[in-house]
C-alpha atoms as a PDB file:
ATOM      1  CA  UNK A   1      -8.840  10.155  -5.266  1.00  0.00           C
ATOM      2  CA  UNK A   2      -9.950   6.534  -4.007  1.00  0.00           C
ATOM      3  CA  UNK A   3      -9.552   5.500  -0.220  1.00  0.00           C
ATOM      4  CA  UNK A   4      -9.660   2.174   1.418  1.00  0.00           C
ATOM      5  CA  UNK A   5     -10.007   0.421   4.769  1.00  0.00           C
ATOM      6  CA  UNK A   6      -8.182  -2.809   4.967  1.00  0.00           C
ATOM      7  CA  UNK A   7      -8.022  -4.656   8.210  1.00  0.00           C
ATOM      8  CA  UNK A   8      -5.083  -5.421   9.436  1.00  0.00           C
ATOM      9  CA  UNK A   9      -3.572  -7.138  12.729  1.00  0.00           C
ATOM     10  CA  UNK A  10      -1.869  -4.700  14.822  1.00  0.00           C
ATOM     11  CA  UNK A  11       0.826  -6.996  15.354  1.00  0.00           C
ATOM     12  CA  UNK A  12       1.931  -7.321  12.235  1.00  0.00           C
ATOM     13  CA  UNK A  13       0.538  -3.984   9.351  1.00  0.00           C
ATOM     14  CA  UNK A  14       3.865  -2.686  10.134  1.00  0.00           C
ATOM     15  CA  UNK A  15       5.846  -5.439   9.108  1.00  0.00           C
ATOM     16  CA  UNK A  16       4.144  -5.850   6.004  1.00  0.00           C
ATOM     17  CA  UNK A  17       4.487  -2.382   4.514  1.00  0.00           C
ATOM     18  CA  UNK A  18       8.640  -2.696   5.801  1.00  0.00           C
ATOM     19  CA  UNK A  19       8.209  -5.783   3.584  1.00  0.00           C
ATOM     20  CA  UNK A  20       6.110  -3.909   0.916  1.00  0.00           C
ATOM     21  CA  UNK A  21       9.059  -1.184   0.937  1.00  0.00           C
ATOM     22  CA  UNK A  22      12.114  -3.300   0.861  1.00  0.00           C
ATOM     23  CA  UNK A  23      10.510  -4.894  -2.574  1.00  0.00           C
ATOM     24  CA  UNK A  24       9.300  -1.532  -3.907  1.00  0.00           C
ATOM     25  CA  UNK A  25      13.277  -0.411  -3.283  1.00  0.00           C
ATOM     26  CA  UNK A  26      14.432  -3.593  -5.143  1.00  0.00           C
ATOM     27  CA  UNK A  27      12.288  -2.954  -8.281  1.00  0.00           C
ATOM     28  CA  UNK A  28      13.617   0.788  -8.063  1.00  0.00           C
ATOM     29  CA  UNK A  29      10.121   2.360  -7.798  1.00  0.00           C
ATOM     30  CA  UNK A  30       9.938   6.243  -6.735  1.00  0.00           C
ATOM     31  CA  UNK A  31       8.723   5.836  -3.148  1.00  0.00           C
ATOM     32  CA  UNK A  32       7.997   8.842  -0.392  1.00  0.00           C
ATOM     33  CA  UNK A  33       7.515   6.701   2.713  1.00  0.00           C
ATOM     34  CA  UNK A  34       6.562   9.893   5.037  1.00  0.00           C
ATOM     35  CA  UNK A  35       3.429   8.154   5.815  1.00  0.00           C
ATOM     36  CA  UNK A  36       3.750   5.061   4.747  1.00  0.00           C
ATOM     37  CA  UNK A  37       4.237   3.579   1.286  1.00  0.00           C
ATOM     38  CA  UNK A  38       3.632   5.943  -1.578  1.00  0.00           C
ATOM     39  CA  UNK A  39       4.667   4.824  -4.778  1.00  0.00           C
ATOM     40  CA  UNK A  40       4.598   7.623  -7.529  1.00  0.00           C
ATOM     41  CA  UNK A  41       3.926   6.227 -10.867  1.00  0.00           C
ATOM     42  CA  UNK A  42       3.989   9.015 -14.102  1.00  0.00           C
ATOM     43  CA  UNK A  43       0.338   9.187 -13.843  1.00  0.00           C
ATOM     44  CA  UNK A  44      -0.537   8.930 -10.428  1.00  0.00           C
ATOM     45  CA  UNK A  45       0.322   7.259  -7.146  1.00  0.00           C
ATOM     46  CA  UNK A  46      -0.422   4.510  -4.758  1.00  0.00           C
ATOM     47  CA  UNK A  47      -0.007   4.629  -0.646  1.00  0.00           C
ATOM     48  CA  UNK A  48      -0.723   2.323   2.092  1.00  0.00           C
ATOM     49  CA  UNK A  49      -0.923   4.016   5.203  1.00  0.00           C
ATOM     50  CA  UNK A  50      -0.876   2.002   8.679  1.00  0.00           C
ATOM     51  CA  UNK A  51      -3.795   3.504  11.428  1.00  0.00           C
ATOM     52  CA  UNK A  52      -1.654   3.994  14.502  1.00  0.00           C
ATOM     53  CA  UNK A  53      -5.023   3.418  16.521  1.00  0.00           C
ATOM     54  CA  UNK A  54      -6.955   0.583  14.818  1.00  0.00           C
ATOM     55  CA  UNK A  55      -6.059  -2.954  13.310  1.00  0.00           C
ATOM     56  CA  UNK A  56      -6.190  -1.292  10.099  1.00  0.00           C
ATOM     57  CA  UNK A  57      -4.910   0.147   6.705  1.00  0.00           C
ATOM     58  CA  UNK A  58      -5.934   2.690   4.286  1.00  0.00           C
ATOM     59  CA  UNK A  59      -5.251   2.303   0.311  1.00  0.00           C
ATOM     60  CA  UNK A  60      -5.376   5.453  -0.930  1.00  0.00           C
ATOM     61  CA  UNK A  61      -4.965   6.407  -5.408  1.00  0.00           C
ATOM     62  CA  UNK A  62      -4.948   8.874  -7.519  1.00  0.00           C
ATOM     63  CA  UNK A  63      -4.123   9.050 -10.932  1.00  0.00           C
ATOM     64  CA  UNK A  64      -4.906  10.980 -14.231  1.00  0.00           C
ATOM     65  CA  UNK A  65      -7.870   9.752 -15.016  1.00  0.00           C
ATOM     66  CA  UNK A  66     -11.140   7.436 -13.395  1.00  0.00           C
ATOM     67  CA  UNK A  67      -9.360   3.921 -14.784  1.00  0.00           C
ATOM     68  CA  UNK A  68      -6.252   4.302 -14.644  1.00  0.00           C
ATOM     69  CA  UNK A  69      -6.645   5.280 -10.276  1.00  0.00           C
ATOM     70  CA  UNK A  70      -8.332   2.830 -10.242  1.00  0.00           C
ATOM     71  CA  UNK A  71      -5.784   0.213 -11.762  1.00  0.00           C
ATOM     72  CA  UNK A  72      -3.240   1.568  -9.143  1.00  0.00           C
ATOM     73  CA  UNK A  73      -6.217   1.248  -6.207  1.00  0.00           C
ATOM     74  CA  UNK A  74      -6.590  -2.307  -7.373  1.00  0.00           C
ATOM     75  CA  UNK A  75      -2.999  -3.633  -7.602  1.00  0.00           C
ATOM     76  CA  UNK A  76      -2.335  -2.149  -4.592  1.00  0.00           C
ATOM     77  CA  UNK A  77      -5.041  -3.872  -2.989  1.00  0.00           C
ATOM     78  CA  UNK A  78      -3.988  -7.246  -3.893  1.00  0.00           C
ATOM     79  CA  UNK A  79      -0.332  -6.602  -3.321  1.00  0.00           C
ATOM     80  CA  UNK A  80      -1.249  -5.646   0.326  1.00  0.00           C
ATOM     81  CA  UNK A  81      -3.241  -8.741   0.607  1.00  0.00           C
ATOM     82  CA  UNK A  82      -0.889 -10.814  -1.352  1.00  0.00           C
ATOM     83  CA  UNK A  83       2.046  -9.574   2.006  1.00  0.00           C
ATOM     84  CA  UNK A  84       0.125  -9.664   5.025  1.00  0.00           C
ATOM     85  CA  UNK A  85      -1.252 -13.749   4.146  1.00  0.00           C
ATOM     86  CA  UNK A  86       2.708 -14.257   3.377  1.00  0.00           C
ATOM     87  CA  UNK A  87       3.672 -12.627   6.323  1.00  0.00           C
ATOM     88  CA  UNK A  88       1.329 -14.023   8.846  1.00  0.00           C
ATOM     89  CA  UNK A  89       2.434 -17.204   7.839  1.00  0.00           C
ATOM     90  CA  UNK A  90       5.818 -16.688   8.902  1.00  0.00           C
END
C-alpha cells in the first residue's frame, strides 16, 4: 500500500471529494465512501480521505502488484489536483 499527504484548504477538501463522488457515481465506478472516496477497481483500489484536523488529504492505493498501485496512486493524484484548482476557482 502507498499513502499520500496532499494539502488541502479546510474550507473547501470537502467539497472537492462531494465533487470527486458525484463524477465517480456518473461513470458508475464501485465506490465505498465510509471514509471518504474509495474507488475499487478489479485489481486494487484508490481513496482520498479528508484529515478532520489539518488542511489536508491522504491518497492512499493498493493494488495487485508494485505498478499497477502505483498507476491508481498516480491518477488519483492528479484527479484530486485536477478538482480542488477547479473548485477553488469557483
Amino acid at each position: 500500500m502507498t499513502e499520500k499527504e496532499l494539502h488541502c484548504p479546510d474550507n473547501i477538501k470537502f467539497g472537492v471529494i462531494d465533487g470527486l463522488v458525484e463524477h465517480h457515481r456518473r461513470k458508475g465506478d464501485r465506490l465505498d465512501l465510509t471514509d471518504g472516496l474509495k474507488i475499487i477497481f478489479e485489481d486494487g483500489w484508490g481513496m482520498v480521505r479528508p484529515s478532520n484536523t489539518q488542511p489536508m488529504v491522504r491518497l492512499f492505493a493498493e493494488a495487485r502488484t508494485r505498478l499497477r498501485m502505483e498507476e491508481i496512486a498516480a491518477a488519483m493524484e492528479k484527479e484530486f489536483l485536477d478538482a480542488m484548482k477547479g473548485y477553488a476557482g469557483k
